[in-house]
PDB file of N, CA and C in Angstrom:
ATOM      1  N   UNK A   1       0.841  -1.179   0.000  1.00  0.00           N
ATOM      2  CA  UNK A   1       0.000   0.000   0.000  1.00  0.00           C
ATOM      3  C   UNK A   1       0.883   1.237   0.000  1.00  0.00           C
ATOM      4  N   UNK A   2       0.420   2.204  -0.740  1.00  0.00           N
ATOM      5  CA  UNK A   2       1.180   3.314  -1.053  1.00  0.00           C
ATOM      6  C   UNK A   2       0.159   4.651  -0.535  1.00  0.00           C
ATOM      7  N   UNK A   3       0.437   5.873   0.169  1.00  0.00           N
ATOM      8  CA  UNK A   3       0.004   6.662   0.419  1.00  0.00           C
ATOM      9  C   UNK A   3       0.443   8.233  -0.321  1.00  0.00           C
ATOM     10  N   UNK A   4      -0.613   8.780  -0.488  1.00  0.00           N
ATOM     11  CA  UNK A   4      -0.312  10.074  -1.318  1.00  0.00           C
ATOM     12  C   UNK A   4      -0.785  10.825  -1.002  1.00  0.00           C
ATOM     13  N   UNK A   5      -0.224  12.450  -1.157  1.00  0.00           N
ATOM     14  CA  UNK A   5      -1.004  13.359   0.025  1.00  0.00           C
ATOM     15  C   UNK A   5      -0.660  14.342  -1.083  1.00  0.00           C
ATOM     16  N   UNK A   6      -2.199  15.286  -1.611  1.00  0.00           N
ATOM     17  CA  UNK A   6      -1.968  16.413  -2.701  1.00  0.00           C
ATOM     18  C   UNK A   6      -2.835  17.357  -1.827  1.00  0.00           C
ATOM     19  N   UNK A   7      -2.886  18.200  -2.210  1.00  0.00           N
ATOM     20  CA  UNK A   7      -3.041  19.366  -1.964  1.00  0.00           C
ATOM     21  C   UNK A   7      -3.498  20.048  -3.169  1.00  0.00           C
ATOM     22  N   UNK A   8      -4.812  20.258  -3.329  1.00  0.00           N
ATOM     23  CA  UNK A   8      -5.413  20.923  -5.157  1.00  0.00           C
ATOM     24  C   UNK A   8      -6.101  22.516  -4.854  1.00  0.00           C
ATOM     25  N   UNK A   9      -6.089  22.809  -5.948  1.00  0.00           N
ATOM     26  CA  UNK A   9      -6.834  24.415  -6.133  1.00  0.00           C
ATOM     27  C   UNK A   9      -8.691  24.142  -6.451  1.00  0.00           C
ATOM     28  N   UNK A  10      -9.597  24.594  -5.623  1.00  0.00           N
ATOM     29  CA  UNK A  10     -10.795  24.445  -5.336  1.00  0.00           C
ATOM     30  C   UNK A  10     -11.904  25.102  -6.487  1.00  0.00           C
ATOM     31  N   UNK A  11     -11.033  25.624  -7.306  1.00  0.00           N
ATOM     32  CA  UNK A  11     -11.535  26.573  -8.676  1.00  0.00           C
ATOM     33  C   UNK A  11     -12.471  25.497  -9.772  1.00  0.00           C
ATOM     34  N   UNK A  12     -13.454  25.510  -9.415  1.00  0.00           N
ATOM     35  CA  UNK A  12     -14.642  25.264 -11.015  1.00  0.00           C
ATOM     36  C   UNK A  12     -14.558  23.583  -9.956  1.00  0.00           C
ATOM     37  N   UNK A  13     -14.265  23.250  -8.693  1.00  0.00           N
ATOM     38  CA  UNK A  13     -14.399  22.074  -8.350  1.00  0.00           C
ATOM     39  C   UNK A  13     -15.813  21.169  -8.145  1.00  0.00           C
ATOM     40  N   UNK A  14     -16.903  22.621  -7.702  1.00  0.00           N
ATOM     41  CA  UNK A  14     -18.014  22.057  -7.517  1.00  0.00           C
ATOM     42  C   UNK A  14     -18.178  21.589  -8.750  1.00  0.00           C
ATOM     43  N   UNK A  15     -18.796  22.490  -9.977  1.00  0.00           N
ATOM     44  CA  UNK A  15     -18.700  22.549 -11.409  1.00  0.00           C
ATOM     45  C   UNK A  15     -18.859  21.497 -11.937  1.00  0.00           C
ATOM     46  N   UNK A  16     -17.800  20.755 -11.872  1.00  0.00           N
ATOM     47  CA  UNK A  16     -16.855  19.630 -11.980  1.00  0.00           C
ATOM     48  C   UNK A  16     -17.211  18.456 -11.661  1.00  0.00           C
ATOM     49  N   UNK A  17     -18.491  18.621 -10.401  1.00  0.00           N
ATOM     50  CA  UNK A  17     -18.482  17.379  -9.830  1.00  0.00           C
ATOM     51  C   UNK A  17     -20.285  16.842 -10.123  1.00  0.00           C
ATOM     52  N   UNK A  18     -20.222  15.763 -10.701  1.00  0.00           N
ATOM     53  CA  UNK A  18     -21.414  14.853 -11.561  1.00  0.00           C
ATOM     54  C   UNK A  18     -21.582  13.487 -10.504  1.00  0.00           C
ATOM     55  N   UNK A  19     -22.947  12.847 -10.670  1.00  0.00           N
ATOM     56  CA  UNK A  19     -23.191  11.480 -10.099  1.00  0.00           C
ATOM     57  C   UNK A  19     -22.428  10.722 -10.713  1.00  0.00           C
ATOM     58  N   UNK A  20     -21.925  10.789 -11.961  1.00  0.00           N
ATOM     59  CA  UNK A  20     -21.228   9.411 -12.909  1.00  0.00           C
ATOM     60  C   UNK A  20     -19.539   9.785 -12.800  1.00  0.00           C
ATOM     61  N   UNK A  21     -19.077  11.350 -12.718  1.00  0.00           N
ATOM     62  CA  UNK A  21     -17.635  11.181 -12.724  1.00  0.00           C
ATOM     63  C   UNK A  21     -17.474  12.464 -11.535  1.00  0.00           C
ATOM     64  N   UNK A  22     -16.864  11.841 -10.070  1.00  0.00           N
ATOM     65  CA  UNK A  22     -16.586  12.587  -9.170  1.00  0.00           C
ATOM     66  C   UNK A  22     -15.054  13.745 -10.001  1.00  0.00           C
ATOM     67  N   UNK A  23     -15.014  14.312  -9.246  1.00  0.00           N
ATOM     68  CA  UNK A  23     -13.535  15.444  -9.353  1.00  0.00           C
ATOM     69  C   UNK A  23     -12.213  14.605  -9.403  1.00  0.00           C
ATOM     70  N   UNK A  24     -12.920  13.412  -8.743  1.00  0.00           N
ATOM     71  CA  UNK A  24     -11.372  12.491  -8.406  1.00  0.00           C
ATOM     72  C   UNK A  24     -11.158  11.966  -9.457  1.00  0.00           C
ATOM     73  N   UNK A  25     -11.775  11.764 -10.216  1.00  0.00           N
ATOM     74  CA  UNK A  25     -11.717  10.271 -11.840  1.00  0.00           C
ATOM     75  C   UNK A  25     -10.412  11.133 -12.507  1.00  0.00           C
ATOM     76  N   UNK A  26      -9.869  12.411 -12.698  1.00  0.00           N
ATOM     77  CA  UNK A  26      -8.902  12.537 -13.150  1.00  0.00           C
ATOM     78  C   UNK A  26      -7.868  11.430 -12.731  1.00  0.00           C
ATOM     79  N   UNK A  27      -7.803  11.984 -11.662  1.00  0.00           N
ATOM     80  CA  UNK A  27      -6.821  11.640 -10.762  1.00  0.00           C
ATOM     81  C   UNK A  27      -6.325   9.836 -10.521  1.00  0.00           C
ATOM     82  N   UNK A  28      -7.437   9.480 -10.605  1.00  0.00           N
ATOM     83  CA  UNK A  28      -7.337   7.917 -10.325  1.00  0.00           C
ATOM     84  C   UNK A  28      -7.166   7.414 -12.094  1.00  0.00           C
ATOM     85  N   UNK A  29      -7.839   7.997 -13.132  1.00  0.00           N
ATOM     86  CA  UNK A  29      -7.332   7.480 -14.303  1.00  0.00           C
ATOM     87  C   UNK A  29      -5.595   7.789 -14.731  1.00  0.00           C
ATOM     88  N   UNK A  30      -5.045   8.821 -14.113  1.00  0.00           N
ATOM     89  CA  UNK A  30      -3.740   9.257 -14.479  1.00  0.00           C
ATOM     90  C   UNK A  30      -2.739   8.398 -13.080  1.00  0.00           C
ATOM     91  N   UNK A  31      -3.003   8.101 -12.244  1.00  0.00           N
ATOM     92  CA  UNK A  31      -2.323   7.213 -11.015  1.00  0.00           C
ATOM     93  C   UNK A  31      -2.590   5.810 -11.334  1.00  0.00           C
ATOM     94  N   UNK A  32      -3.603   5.323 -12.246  1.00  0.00           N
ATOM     95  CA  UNK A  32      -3.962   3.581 -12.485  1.00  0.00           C
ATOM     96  C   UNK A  32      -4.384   2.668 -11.531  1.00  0.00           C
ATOM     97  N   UNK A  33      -3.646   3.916 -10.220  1.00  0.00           N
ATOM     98  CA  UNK A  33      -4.443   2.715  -9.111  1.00  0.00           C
ATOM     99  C   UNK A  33      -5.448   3.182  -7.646  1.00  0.00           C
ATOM    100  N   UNK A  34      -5.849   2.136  -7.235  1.00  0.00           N
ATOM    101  CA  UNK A  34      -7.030   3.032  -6.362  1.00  0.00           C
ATOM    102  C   UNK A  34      -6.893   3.854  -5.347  1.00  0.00           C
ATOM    103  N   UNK A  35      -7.681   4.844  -5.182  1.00  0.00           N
ATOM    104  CA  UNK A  35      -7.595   6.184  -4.290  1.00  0.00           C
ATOM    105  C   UNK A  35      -8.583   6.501  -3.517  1.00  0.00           C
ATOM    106  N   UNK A  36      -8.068   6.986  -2.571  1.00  0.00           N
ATOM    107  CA  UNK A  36      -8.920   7.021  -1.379  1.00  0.00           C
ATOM    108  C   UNK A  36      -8.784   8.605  -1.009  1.00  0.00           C
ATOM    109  N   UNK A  37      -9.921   9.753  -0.951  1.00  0.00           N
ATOM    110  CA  UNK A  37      -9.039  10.781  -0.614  1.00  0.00           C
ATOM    111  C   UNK A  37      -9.609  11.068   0.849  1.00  0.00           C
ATOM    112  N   UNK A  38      -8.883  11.765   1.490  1.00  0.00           N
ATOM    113  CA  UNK A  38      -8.759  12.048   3.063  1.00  0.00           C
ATOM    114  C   UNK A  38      -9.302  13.627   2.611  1.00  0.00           C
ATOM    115  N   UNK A  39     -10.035  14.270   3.136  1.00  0.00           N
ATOM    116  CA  UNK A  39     -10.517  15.637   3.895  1.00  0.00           C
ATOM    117  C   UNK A  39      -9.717  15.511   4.777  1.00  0.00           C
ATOM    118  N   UNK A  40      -8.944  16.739   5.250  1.00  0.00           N
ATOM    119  CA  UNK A  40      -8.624  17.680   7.206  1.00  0.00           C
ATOM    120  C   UNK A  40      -9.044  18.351   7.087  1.00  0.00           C
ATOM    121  N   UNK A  41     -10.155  18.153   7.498  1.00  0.00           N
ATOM    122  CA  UNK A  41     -11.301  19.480   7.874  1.00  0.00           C
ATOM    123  C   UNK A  41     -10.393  20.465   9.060  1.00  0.00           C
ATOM    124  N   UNK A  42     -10.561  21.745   8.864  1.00  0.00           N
ATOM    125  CA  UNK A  42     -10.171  22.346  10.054  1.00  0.00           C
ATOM    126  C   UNK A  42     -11.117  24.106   9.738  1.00  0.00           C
ATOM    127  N   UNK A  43     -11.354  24.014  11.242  1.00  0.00           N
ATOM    128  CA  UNK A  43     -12.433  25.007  11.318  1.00  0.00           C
ATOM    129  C   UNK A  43     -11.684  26.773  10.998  1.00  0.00           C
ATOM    130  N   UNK A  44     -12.579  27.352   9.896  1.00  0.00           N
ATOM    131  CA  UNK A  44     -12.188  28.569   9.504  1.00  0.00           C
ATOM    132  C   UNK A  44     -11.598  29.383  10.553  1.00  0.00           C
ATOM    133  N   UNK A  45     -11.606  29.842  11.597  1.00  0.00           N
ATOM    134  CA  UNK A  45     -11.057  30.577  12.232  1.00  0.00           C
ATOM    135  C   UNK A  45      -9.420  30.455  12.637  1.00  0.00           C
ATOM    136  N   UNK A  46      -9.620  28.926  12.903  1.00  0.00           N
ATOM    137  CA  UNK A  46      -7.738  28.604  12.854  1.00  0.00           C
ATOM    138  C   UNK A  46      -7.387  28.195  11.610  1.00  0.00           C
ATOM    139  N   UNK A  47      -7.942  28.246  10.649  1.00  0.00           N
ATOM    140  CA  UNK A  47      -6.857  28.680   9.191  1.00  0.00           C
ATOM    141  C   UNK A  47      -6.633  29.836   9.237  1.00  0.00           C
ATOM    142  N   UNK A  48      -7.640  30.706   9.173  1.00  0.00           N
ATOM    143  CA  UNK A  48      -7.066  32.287   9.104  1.00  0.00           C
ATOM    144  C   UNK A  48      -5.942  32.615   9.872  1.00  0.00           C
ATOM    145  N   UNK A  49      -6.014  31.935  10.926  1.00  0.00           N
ATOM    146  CA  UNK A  49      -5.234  32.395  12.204  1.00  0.00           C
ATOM    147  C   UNK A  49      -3.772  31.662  11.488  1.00  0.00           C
ATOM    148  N   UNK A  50      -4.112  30.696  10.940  1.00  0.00           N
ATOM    149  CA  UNK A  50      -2.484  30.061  10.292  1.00  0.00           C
ATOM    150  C   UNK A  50      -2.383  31.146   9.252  1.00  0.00           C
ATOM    151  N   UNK A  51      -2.857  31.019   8.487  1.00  0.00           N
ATOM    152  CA  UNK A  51      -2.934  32.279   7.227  1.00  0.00           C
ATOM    153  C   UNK A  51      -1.941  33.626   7.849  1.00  0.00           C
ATOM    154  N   UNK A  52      -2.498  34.018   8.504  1.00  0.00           N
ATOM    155  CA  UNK A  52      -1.873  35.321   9.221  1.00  0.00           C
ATOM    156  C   UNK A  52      -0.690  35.160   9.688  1.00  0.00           C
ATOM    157  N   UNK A  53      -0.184  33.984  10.104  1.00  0.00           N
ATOM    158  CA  UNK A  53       1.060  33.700  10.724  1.00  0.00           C
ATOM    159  C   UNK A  53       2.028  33.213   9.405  1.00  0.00           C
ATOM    160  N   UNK A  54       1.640  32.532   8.500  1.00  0.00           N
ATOM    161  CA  UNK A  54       1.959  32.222   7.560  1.00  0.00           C
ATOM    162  C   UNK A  54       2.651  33.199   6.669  1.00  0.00           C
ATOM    163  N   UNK A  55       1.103  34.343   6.167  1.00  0.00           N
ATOM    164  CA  UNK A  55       2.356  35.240   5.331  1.00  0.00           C
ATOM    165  C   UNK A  55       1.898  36.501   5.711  1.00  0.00           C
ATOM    166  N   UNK A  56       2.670  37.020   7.233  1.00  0.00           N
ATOM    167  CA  UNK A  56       2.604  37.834   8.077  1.00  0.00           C
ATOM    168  C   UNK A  56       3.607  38.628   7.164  1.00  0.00           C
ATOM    169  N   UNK A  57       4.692  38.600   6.377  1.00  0.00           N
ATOM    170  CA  UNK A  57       5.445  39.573   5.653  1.00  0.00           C
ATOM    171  C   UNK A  57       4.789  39.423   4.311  1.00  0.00           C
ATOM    172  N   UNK A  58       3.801  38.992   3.840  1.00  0.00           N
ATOM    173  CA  UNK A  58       3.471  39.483   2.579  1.00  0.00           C
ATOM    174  C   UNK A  58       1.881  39.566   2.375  1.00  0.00           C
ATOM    175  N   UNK A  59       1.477  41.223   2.717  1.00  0.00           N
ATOM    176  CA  UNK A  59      -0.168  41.269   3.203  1.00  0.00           C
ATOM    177  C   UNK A  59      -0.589  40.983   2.273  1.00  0.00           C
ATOM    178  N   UNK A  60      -0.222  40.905   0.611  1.00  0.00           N
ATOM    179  CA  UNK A  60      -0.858  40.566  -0.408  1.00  0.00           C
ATOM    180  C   UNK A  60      -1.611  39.081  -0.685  1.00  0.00           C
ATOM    181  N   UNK A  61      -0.786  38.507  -0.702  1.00  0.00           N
ATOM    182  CA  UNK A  61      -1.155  37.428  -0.439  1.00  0.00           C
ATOM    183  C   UNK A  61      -1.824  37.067   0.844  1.00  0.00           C
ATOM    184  N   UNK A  62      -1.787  37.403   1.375  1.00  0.00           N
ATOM    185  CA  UNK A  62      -2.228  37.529   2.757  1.00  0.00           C
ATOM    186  C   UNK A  62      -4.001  37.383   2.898  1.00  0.00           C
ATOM    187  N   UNK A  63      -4.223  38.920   1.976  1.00  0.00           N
ATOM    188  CA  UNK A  63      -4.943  38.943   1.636  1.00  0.00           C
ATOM    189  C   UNK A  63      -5.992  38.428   0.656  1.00  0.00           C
ATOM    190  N   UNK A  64      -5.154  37.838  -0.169  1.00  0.00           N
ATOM    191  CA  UNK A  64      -6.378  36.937  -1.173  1.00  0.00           C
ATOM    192  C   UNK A  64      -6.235  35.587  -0.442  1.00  0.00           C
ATOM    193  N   UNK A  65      -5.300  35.311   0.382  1.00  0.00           N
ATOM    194  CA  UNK A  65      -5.272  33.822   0.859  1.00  0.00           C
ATOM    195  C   UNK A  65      -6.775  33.535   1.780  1.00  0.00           C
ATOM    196  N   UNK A  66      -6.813  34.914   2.339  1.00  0.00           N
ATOM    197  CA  UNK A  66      -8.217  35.177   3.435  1.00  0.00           C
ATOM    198  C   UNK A  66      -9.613  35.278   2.919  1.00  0.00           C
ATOM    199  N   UNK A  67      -9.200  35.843   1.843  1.00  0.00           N
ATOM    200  CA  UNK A  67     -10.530  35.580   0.862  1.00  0.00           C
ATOM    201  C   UNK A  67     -11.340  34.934   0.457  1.00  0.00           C
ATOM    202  N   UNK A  68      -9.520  33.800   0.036  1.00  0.00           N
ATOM    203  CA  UNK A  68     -10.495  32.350  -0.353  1.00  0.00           C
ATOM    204  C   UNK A  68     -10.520  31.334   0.305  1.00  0.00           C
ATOM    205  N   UNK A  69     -10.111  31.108   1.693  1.00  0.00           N
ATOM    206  CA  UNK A  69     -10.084  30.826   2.953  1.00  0.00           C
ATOM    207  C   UNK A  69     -11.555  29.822   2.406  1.00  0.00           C
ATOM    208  N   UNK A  70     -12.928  30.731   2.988  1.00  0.00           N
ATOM    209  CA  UNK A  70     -14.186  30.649   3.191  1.00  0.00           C
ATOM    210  C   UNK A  70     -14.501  30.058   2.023  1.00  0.00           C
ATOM    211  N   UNK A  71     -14.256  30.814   0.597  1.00  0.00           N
ATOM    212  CA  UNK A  71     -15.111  30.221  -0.363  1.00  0.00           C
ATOM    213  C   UNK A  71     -14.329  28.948  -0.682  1.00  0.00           C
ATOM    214  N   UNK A  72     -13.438  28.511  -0.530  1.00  0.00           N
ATOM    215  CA  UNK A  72     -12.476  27.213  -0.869  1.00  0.00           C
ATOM    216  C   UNK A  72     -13.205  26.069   0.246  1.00  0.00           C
ATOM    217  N   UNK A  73     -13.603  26.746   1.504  1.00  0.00           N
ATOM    218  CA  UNK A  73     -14.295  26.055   2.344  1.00  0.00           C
ATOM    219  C   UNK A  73     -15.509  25.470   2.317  1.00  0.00           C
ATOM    220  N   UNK A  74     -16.158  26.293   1.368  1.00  0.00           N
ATOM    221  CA  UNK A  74     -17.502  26.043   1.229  1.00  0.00           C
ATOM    222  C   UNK A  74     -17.419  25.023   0.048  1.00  0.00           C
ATOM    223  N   UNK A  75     -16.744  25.283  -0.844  1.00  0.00           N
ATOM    224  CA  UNK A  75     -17.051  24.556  -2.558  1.00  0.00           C
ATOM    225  C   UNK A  75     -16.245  23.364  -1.972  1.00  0.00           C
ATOM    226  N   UNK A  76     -15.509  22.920  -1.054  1.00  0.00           N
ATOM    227  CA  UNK A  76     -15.056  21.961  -0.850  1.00  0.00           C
ATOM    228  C   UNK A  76     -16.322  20.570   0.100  1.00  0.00           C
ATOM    229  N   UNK A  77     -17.248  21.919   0.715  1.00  0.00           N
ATOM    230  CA  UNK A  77     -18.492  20.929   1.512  1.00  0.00           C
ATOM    231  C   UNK A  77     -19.346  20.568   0.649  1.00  0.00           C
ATOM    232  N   UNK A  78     -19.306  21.288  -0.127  1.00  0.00           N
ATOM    233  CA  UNK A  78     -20.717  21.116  -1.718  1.00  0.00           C
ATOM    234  C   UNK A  78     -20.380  20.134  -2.888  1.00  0.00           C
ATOM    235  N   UNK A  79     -19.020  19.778  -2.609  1.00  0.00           N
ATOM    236  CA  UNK A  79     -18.066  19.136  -3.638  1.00  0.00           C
ATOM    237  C   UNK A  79     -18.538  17.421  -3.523  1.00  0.00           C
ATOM    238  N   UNK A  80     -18.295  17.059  -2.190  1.00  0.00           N
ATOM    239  CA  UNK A  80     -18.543  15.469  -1.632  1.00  0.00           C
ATOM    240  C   UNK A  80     -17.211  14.976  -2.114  1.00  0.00           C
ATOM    241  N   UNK A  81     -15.845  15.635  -2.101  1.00  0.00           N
ATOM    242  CA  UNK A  81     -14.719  14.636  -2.976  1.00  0.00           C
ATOM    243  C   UNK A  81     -13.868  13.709  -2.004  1.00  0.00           C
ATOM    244  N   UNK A  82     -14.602  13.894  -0.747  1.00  0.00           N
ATOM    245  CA  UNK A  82     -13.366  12.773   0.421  1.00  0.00           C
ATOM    246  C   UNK A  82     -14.879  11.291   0.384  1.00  0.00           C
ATOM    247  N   UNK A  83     -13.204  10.393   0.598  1.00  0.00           N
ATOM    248  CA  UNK A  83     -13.939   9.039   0.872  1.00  0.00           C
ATOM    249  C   UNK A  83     -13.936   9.327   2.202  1.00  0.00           C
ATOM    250  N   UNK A  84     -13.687  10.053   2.949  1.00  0.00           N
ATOM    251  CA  UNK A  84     -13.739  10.313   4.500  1.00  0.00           C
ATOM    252  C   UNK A  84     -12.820  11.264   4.924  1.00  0.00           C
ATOM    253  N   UNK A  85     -13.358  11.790   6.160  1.00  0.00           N
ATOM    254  CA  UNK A  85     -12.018  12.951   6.511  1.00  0.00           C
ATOM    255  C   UNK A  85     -12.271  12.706   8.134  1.00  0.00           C
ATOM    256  N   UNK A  86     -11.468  13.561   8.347  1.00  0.00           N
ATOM    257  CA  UNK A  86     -10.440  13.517   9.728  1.00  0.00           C
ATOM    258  C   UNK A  86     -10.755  15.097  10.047  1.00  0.00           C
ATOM    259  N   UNK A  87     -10.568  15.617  11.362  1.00  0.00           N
ATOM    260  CA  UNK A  87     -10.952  16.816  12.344  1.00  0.00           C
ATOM    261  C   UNK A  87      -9.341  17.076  12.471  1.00  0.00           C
ATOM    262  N   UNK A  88      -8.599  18.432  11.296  1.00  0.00           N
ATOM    263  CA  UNK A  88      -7.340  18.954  12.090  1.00  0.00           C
ATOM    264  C   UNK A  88      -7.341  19.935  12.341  1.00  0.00           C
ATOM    265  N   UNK A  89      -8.791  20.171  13.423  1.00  0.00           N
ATOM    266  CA  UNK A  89      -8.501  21.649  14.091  1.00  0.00           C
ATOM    267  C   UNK A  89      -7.967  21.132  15.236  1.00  0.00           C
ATOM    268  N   UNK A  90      -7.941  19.965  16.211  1.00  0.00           N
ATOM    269  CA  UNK A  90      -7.460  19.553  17.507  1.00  0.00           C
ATOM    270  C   UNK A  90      -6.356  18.465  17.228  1.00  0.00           C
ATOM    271  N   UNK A  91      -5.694  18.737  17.864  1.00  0.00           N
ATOM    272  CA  UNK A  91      -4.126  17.426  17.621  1.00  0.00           C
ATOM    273  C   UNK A  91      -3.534  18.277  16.866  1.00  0.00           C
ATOM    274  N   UNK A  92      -2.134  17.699  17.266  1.00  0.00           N
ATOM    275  CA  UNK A  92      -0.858  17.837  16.625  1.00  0.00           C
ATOM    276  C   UNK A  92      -0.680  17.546  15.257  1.00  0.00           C
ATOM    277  N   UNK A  93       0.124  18.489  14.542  1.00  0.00           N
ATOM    278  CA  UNK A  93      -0.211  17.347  12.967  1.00  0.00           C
ATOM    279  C   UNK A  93       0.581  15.984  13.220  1.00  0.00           C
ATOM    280  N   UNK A  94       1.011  15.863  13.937  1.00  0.00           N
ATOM    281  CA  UNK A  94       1.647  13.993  14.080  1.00  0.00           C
ATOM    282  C   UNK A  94       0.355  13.402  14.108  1.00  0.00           C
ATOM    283  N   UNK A  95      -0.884  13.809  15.394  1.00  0.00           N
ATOM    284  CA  UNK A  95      -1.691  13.031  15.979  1.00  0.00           C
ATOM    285  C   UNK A  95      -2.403  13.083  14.420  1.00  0.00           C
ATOM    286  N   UNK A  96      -2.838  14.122  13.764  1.00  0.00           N
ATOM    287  CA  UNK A  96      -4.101  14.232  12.304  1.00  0.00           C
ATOM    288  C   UNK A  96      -3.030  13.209  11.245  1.00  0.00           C
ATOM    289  N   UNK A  97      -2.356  13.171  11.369  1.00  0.00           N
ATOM    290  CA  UNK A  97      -1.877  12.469  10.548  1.00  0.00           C
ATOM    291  C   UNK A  97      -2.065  10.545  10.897  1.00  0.00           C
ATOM    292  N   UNK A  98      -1.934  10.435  11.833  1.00  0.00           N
ATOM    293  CA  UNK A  98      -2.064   9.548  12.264  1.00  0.00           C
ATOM    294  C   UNK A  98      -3.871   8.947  12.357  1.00  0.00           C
ATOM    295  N   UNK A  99      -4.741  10.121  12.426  1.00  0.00           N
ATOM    296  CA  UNK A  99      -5.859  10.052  12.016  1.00  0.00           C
ATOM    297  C   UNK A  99      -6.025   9.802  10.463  1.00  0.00           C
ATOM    298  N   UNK A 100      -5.457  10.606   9.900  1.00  0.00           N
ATOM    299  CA  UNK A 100      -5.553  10.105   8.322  1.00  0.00           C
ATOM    300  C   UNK A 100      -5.089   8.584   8.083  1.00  0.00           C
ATOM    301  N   UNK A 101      -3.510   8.163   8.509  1.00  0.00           N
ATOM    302  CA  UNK A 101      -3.580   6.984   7.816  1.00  0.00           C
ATOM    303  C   UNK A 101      -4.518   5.517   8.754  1.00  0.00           C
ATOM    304  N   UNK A 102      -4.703   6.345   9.845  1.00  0.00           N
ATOM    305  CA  UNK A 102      -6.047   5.167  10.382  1.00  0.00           C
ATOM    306  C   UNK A 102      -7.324   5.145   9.601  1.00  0.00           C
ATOM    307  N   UNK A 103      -7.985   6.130   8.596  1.00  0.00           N
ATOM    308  CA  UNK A 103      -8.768   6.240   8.002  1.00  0.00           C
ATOM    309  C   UNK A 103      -8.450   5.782   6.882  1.00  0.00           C
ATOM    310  N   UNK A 104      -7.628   5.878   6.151  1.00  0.00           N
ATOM    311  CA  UNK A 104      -6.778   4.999   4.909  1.00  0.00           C
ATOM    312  C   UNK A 104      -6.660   3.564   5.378  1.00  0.00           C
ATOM    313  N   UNK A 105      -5.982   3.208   6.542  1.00  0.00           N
ATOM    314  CA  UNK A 105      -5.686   2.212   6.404  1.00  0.00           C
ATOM    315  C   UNK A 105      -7.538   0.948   6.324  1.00  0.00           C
ATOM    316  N   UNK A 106      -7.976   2.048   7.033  1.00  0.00           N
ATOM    317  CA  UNK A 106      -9.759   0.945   7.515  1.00  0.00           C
ATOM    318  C   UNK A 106     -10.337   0.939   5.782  1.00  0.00           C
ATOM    319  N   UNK A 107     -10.525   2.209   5.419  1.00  0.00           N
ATOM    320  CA  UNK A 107     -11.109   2.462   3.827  1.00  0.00           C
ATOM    321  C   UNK A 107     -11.304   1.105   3.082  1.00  0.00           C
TER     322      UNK A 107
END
């Protein structure tokens, strides 16, 4: 078993997403093999709060990062693209991580 951890841009995702081909079918036709994706949900207020700490020297970004904070949040609940997710507003990222591959590994 092999584990993979991406990180995608939330743009035209709802859009995108049909009863016959989820957002993921790219992804699993270009990898050949089966995929499981993990959600870390983590509650808007402590992203921002990472956000801010993050790119505390560059308000620009700063600023559109905060923007799309919320709407990346939302099109991601409307989306349905996790086979399951995990809570990383509490724990360490060791402990969420360790939540993820317990959720991978059961899947």
């Amino acid at each position: 078993m092999r584990c993979l951890i991406v990180g995608c841009p939330t743009d035209n995702l709802g859009a995108r997403h049909t009863q016959d081909a989820p957002p993921t079918a790219p992804a699993l036709r270009a990898l050949g093999v089966p995929l499981a994706v993990c959600r870390v949900h983590v509650d808007l207020p402590l992203v921002r709060r990472r956000l801010r700490a993050r790119h505390a020297l560059d308000p620009k970004a700063l600023d559109r990062h905060l923007e799309r904070s919320g709407e990346s949040q939302s099109i991601l609940d409307g989306a349905g693209v996790e086979d399951y997710a995990v809570d990383g507003t509490h724990g360490t990222p060791e402990e969420v991580a360790a939540l993820v591959l317990k959720g991978w590994q059961t899947d």
